[in-house]
C-alpha atoms as a PDB file:
ATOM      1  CA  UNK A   1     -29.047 -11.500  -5.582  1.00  0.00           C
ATOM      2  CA  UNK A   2     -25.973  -9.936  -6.069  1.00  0.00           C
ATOM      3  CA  UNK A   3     -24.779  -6.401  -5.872  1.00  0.00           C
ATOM      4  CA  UNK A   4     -21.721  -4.863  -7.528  1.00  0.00           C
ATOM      5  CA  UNK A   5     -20.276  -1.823  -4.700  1.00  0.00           C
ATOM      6  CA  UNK A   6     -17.649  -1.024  -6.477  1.00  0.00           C
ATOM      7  CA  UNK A   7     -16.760   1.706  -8.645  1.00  0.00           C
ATOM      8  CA  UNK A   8     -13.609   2.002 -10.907  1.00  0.00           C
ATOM      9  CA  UNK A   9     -13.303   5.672 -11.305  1.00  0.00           C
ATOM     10  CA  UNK A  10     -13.610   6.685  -7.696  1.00  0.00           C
ATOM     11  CA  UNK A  11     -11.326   4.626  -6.042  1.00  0.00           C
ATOM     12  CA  UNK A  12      -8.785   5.041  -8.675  1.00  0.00           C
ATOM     13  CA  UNK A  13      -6.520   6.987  -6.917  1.00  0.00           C
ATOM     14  CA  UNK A  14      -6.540   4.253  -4.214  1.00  0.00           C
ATOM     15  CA  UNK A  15      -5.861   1.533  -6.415  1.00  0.00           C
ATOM     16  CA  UNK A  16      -2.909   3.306  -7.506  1.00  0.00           C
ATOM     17  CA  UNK A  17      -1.661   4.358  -4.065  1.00  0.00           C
ATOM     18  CA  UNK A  18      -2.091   0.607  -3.503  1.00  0.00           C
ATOM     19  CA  UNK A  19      -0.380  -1.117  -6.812  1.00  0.00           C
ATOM     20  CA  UNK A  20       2.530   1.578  -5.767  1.00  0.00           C
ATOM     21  CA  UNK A  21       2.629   0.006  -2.304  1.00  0.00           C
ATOM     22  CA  UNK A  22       2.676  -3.625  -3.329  1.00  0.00           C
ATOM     23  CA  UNK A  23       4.309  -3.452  -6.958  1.00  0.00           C
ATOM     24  CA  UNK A  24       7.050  -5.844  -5.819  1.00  0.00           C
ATOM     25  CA  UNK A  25       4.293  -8.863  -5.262  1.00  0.00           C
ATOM     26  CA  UNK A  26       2.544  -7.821  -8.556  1.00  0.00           C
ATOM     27  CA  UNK A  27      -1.211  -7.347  -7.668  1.00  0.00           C
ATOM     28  CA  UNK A  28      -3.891  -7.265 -10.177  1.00  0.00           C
ATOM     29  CA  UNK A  29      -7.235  -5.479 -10.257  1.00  0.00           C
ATOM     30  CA  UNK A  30      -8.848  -7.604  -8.734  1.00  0.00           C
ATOM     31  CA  UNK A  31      -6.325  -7.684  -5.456  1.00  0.00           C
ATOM     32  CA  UNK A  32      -6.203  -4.365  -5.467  1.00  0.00           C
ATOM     33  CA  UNK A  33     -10.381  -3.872  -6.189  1.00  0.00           C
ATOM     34  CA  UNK A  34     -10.982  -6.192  -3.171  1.00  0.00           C
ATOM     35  CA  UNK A  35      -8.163  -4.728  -0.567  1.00  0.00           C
ATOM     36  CA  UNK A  36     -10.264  -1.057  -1.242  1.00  0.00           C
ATOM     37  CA  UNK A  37     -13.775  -3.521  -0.347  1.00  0.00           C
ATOM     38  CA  UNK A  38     -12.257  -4.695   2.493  1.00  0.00           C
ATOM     39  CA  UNK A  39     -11.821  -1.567   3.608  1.00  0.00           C
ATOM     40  CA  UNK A  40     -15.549  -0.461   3.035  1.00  0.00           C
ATOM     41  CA  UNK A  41     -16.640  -3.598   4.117  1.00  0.00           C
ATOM     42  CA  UNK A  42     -14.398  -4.722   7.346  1.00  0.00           C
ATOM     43  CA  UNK A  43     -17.211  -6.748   8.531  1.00  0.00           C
ATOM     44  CA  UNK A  44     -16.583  -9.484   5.537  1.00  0.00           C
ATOM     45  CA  UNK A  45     -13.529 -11.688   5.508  1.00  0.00           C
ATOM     46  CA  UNK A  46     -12.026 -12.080   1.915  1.00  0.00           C
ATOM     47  CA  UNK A  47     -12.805 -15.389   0.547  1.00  0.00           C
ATOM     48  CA  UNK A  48      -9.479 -16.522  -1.919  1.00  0.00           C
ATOM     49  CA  UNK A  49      -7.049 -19.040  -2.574  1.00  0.00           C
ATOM     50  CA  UNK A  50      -4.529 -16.054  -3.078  1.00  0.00           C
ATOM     51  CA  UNK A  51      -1.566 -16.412  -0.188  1.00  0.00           C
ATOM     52  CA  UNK A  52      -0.747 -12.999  -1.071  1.00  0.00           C
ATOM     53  CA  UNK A  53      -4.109 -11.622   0.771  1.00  0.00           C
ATOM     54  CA  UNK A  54      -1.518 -12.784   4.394  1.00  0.00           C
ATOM     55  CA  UNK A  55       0.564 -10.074   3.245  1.00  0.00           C
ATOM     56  CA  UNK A  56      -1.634  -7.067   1.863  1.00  0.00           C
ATOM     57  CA  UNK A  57      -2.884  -5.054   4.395  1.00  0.00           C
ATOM     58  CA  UNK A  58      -5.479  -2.883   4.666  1.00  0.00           C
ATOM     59  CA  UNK A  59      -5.423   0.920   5.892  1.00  0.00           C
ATOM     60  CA  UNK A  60      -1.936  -0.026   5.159  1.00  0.00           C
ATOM     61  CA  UNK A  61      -1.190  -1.655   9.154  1.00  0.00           C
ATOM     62  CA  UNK A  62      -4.089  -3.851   9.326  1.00  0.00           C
ATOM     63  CA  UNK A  63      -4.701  -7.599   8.036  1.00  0.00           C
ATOM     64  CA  UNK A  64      -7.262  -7.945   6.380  1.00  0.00           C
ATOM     65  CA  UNK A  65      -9.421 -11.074   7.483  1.00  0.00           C
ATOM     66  CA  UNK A  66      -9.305 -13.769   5.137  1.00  0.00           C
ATOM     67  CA  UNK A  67     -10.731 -17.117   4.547  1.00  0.00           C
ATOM     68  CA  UNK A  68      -8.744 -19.566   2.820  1.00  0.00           C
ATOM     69  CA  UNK A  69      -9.893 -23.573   1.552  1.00  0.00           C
ATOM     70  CA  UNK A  70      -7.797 -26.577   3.119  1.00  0.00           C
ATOM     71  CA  UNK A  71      -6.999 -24.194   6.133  1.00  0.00           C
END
């Protein structure tokens, strides 16, 4: 039912380019894991409660599209 597309180790340097980028908001992992899957997967909007996900981008210019309760 559920498949895991992500993998740690080769994205690594991305997840660093991208905690460099947005060390001033203080991302963790999992922002940073799900910024790199929304760029693998543009097709899927980013289901979170996280206001920060208004302000990461991805491909570093483009929002990413999110989906956000009580909106």
């Amino acid at each position: 039912m559920l498949r895991l597309e992500f993998d740690l180790d080769s994205n690594r340097s991305r997840l660093e380019r991208l905690a460099k980028r947005y060390a001033a908001r203080s991302p963790d992992l999992a922002d940073l894991c799900l910024i790199c899957l929304s760029e693998r997967f543009r097709e899927f909007p980013i289901l979170t409660v996280d206001g920060d996900f208004r302000v990461y981008r991805r491909h570093q210019r483009e929002a990413i599209p999110v989906l956000m309760p009580n909106e």
